[in-house]
C-alpha atoms as a PDB file:
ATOM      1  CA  UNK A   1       0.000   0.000   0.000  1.00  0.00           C
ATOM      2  CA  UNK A   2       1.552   3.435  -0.813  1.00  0.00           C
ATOM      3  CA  UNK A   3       1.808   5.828   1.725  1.00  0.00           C
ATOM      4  CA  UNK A   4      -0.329   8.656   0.058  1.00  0.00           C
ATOM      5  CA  UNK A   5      -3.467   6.324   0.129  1.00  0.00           C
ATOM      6  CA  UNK A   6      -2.488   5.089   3.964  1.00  0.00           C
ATOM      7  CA  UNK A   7      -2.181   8.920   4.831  1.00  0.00           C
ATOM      8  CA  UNK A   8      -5.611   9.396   2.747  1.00  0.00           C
ATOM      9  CA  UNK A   9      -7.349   6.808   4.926  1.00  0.00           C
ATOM     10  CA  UNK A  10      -5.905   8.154   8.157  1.00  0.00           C
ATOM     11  CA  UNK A  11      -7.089  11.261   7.067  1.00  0.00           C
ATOM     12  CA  UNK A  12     -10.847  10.686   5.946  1.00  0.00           C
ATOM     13  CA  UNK A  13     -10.691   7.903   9.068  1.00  0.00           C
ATOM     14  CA  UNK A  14      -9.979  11.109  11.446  1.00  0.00           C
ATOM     15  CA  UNK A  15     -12.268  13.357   9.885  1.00  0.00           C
ATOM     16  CA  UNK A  16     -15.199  11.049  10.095  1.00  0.00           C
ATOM     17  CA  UNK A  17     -14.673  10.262  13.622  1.00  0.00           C
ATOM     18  CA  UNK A  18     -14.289  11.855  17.243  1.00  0.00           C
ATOM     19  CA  UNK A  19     -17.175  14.457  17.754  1.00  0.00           C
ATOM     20  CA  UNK A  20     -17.375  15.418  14.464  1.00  0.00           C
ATOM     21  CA  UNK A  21     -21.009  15.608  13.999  1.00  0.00           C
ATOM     22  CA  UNK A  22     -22.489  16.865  10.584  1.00  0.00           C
ATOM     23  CA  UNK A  23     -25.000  19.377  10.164  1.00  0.00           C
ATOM     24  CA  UNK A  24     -26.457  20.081   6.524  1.00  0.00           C
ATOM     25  CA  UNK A  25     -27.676  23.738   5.241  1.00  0.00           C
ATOM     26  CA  UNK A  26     -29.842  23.689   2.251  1.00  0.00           C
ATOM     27  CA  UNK A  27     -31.154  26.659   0.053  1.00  0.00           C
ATOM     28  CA  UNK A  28     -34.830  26.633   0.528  1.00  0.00           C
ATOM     29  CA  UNK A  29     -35.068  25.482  -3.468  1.00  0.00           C
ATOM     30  CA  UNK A  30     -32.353  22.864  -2.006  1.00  0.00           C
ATOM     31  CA  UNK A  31     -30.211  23.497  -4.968  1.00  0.00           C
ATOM     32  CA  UNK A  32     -27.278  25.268  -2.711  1.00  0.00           C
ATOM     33  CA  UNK A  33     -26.139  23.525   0.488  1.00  0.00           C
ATOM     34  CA  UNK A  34     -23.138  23.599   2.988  1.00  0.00           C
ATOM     35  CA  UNK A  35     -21.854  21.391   5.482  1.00  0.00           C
ATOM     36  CA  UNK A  36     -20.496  21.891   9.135  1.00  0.00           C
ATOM     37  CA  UNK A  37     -18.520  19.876  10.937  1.00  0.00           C
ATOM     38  CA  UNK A  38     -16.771  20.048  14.535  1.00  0.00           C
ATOM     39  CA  UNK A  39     -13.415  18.840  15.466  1.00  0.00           C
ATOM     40  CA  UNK A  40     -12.480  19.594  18.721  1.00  0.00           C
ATOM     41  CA  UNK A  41     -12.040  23.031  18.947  1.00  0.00           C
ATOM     42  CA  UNK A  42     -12.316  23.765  15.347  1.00  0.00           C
ATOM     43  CA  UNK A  43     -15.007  23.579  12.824  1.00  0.00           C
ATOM     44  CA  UNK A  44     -15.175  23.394   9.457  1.00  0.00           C
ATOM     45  CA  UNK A  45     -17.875  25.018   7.076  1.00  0.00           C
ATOM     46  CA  UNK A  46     -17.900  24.429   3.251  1.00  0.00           C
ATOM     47  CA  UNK A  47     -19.602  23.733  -0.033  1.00  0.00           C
ATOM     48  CA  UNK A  48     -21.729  21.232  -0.712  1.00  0.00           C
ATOM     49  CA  UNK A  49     -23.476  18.049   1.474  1.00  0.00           C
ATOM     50  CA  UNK A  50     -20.373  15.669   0.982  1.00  0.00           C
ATOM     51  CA  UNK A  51     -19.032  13.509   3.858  1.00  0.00           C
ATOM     52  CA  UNK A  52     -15.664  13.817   1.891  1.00  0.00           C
ATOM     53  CA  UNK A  53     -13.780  16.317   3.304  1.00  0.00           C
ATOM     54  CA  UNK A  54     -12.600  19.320   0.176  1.00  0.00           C
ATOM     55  CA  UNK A  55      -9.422  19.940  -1.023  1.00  0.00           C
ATOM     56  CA  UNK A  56     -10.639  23.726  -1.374  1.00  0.00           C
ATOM     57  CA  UNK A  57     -14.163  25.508  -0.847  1.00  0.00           C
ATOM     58  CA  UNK A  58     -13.956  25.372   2.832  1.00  0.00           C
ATOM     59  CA  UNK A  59     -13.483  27.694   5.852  1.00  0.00           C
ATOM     60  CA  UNK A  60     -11.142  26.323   9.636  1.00  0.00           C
ATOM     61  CA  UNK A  61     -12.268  28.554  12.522  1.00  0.00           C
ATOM     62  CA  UNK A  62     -11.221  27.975  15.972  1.00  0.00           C
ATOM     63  CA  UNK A  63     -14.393  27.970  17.993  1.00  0.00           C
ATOM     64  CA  UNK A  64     -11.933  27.302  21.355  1.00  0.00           C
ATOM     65  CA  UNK A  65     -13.638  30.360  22.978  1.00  0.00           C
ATOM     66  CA  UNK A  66     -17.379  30.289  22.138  1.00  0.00           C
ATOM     67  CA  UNK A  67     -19.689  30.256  24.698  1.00  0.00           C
ATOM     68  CA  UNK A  68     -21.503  27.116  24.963  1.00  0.00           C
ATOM     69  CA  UNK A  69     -25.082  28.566  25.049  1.00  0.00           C
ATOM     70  CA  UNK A  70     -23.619  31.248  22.327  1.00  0.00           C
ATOM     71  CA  UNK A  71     -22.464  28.799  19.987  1.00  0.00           C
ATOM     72  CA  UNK A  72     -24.438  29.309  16.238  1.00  0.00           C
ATOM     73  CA  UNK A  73     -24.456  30.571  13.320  1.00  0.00           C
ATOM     74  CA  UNK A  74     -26.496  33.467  11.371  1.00  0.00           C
ATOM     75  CA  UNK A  75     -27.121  33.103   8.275  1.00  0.00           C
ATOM     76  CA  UNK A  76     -28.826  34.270   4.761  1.00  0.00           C
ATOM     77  CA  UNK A  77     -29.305  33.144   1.609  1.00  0.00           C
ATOM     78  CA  UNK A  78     -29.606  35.260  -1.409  1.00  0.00           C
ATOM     79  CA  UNK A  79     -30.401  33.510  -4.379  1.00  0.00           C
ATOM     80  CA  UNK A  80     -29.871  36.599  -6.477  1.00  0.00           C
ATOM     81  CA  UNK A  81     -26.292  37.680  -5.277  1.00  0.00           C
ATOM     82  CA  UNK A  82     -23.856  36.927  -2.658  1.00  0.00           C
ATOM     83  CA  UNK A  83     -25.125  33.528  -1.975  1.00  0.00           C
ATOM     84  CA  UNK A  84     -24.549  32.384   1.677  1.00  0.00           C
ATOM     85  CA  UNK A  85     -23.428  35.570   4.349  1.00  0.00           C
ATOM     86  CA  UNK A  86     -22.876  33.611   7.760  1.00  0.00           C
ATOM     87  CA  UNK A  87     -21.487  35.160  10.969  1.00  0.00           C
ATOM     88  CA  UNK A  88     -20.646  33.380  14.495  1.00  0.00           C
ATOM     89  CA  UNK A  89     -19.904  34.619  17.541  1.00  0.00           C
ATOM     90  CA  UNK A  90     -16.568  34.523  19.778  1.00  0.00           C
ATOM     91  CA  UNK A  91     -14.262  32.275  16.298  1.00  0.00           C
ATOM     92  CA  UNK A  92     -11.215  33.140  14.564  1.00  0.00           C
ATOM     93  CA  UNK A  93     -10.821  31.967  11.549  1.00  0.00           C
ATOM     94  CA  UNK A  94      -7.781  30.017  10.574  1.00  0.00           C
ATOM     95  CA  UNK A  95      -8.049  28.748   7.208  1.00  0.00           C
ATOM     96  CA  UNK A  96     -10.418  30.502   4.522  1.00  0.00           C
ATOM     97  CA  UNK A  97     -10.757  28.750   1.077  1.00  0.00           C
ATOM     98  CA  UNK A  98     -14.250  29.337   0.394  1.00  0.00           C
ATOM     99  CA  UNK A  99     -15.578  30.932  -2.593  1.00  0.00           C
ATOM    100  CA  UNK A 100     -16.107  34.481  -1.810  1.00  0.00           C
ATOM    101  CA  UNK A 101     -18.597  34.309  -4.809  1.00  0.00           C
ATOM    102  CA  UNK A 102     -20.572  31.947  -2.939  1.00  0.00           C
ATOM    103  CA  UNK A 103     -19.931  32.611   0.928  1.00  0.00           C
ATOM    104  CA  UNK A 104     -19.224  35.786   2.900  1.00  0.00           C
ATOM    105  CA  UNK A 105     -18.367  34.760   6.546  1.00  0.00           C
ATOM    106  CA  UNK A 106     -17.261  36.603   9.416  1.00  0.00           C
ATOM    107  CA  UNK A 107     -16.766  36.758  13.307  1.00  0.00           C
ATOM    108  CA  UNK A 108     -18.194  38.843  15.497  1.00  0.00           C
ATOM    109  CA  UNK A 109     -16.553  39.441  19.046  1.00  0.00           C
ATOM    110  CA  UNK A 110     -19.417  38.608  21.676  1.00  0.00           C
ATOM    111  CA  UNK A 111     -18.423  41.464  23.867  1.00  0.00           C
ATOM    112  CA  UNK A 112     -19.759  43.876  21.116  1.00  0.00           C
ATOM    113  CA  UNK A 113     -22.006  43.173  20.021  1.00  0.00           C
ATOM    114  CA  UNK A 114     -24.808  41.656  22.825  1.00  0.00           C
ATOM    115  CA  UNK A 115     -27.088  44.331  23.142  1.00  0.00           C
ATOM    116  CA  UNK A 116     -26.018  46.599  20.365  1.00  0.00           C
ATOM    117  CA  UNK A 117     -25.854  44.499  17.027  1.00  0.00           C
ATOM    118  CA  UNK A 118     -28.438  44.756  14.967  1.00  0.00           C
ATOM    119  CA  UNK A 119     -29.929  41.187  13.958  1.00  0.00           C
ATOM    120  CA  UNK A 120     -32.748  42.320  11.850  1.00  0.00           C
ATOM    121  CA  UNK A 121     -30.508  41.653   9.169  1.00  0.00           C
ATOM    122  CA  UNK A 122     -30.724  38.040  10.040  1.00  0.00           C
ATOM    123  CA  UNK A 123     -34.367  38.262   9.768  1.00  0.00           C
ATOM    124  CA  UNK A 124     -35.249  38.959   6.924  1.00  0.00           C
ATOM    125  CA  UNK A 125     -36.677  35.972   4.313  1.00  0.00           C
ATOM    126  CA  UNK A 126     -34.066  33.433   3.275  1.00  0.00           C
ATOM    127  CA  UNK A 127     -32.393  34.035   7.154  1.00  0.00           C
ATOM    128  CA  UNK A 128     -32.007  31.623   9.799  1.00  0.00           C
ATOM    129  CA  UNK A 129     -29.869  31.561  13.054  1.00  0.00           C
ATOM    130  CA  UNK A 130     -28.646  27.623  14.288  1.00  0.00           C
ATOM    131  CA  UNK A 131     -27.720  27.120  17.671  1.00  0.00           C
ATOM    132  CA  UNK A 132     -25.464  23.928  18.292  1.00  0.00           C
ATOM    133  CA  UNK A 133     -25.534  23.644  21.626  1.00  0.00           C
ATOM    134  CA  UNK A 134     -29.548  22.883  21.170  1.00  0.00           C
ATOM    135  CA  UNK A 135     -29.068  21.628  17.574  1.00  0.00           C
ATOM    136  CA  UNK A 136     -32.136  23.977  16.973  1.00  0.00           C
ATOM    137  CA  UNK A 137     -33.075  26.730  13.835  1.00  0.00           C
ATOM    138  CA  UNK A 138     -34.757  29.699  14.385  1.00  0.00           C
ATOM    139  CA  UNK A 139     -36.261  32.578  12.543  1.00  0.00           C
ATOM    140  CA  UNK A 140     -36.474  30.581   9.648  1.00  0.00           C
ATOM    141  CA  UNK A 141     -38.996  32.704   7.626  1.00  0.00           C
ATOM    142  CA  UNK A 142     -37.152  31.345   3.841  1.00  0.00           C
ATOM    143  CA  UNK A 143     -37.769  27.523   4.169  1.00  0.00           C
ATOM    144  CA  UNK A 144     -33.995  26.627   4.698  1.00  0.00           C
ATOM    145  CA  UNK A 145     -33.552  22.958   5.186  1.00  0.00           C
ATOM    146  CA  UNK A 146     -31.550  21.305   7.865  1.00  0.00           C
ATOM    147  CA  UNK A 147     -30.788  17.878   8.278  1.00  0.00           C
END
């Protein structure tokens, strides 16, 4: 066996273990999806509903200081334009190969912004916040799919 397919099986064995839970995002026309998954202290956003992990098309952020009951995403989804815009709270990101044609993301320092952000972006139609510590979507007024 040649090394590059043992460290290829090490590799997709290691992703697809441990607590790394998948959670799906679907357009609400389900043609556009993306994928998160958690690794320890980092998670991992990108294209697509694959269980193979990308080469490229993908975002690392260090979620090492999120608060537990803060720990989500908001997101839209604009058909029409940017595609998905997706914020969390508290991450750094580490890695950013997504396609900024597709994906805007950003994080927002907690400390800030409790109390003085203004969400209504995030609820608009097409937006949705996710919460992973209850695994539960909110303010989903566009349909978007989770699974």
């Amino acid at each position: 066996m040649s090394k590059s397919l043992i460290f290829l099986a090490i590799s997709l064995f290691l992703l697809t273990s441990c607590d790394g839970r998948r959670f799906y995002f679907y357009s609400p026309d389900e043609k556009q999806s993306f994928t998160v998954v958690k690794k320890g202290d980092y998670r991992y956003i990108y294209n697509g509903d694959s269980w193979i992990f990308p080469d490229t098309n993908y975002i690392k952020i260090d979620v090492s200081k999120v608060d537990e009951t803060l720990d989500g995403l908001e997101v839209c989804w604009n058909p029409h334009g940017s595609g998905w815009e997706i914020f969390q709270f508290d991450c750094q990101i580490l890695e950013n190969k997504l396609d900024s044609t597709k994906f805007r993301f950003s994080c927002l320092p907690s400390e800030e912004i409790v109390g003085e952000y203004d969400f209504s972006q995030y609820r608009k139609p097409n937006c949705f916040s996710f919460n992973f510590y209850t695994e539960k979507l909110s303010n989903n007024s566009g349909g978007t799919i989770v699974k």
